[in-house]
Protein backbone atom coordinates (compact mmCIF):
# COMPACT_ATOMS: atom_id res chain seq x y z
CA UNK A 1 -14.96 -7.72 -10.89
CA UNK A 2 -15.54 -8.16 -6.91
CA UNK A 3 -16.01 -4.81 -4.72
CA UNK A 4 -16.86 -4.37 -1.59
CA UNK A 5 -20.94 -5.72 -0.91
CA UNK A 6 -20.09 -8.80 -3.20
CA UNK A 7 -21.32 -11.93 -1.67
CA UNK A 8 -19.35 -15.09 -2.11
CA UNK A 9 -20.92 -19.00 -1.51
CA UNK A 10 -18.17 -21.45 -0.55
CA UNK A 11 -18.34 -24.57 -3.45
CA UNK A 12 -17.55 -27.38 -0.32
CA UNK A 13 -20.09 -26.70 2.60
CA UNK A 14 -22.33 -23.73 4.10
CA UNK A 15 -20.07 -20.73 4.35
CA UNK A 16 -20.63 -17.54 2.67
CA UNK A 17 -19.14 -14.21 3.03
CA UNK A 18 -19.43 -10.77 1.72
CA UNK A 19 -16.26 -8.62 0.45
CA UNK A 20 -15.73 -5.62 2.80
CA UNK A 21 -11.82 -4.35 1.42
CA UNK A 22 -10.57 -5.95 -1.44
CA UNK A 23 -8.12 -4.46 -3.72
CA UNK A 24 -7.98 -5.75 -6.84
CA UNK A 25 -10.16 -8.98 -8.32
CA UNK A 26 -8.39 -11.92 -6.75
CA UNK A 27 -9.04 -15.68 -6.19
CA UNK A 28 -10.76 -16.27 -2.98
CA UNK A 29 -11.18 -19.91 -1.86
CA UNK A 30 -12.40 -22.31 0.82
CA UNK A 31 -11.60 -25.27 1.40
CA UNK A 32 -9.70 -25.58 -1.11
CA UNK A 33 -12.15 -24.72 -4.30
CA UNK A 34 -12.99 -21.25 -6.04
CA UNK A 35 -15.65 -19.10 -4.05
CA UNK A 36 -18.33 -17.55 -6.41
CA UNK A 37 -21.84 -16.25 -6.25
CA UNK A 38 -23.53 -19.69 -7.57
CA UNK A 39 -21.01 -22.51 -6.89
CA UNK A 40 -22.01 -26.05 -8.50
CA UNK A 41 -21.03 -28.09 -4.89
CA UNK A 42 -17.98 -30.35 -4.74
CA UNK A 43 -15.64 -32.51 -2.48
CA UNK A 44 -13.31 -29.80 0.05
CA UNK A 45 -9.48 -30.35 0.48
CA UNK A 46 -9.56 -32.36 4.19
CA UNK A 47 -6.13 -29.73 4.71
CA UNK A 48 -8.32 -26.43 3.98
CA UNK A 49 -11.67 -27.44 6.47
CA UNK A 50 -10.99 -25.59 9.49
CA UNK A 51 -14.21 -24.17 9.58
CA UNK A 52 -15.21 -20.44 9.59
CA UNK A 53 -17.71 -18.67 11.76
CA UNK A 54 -20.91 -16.53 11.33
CA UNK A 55 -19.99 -12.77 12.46
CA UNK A 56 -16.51 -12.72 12.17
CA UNK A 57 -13.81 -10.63 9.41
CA UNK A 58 -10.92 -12.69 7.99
CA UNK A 59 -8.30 -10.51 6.57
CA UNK A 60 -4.81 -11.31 5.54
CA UNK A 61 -1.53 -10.57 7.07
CA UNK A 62 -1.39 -7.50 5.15
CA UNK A 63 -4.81 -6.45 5.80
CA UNK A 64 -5.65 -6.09 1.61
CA UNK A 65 -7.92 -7.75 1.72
CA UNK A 66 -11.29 -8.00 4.42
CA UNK A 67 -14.29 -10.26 4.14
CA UNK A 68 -17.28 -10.95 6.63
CA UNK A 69 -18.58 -14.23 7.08
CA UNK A 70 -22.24 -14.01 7.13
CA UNK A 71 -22.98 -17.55 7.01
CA UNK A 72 -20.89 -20.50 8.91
CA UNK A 73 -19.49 -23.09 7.14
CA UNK A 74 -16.12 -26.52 7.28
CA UNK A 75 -14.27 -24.70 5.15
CA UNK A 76 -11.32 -22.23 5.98
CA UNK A 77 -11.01 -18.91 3.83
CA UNK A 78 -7.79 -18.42 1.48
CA UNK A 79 -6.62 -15.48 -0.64
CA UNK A 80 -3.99 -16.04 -2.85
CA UNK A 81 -3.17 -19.61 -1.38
CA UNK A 82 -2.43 -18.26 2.29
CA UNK A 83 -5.23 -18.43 4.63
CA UNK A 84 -7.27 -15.36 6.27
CA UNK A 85 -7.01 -14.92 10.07
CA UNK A 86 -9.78 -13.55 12.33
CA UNK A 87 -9.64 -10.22 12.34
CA UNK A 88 -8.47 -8.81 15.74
CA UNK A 89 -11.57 -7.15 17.45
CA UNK A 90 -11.10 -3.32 19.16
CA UNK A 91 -11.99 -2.89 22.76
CA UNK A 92 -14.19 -0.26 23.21
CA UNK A 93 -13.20 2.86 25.78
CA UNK A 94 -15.07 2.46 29.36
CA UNK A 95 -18.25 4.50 29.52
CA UNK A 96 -17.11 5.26 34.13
């Protein structure tokens, strides 16, 4: 079962992320192949490596779902088959 604070190791290069919203257990990938916390490494799907980057939330179009990436990586994030978008950042109110 993954809950928020799970941390997630991408199978095909460097990324990893950690689950901040998730509703239900669901199948999280990049670059095409299952994330998981111990992934035995494999060959990426040259459509899913669009890279994701250190610092940044992905969330889907709904917003069910959040992660963080906390470590770069080739491959692009999926959640269900459609892939997570940067998550739009606030801007803060001026301090004048």
């Amino acid at each position: 079962m993954m809950k928020p604070g799970t941390r997630l190791k991408s199978a095909v290069c460097d990324a990893e992320i950690m689950i901040i919203k998730i509703a239900e257990s669901v199948e999280l990938t990049c670059g095409g192949q299952l994330m998981s916390e111990a992934p035995e490494k494999t060959e990426g799907d040259a459509d899913s490596m669009h890279g994701c980057l250190i610092g940044k939330r992905y969330v889907n179009a709904e917003e069910t779902i959040e992660v963080l990436c906390v470590k770069s990586g080739d491959g692009s994030l999926y959640y269900e088959g459609q892939e997570l978008m940067t998550k739009d950042t606030k801007k803060l109110p001026s301090s004048d």
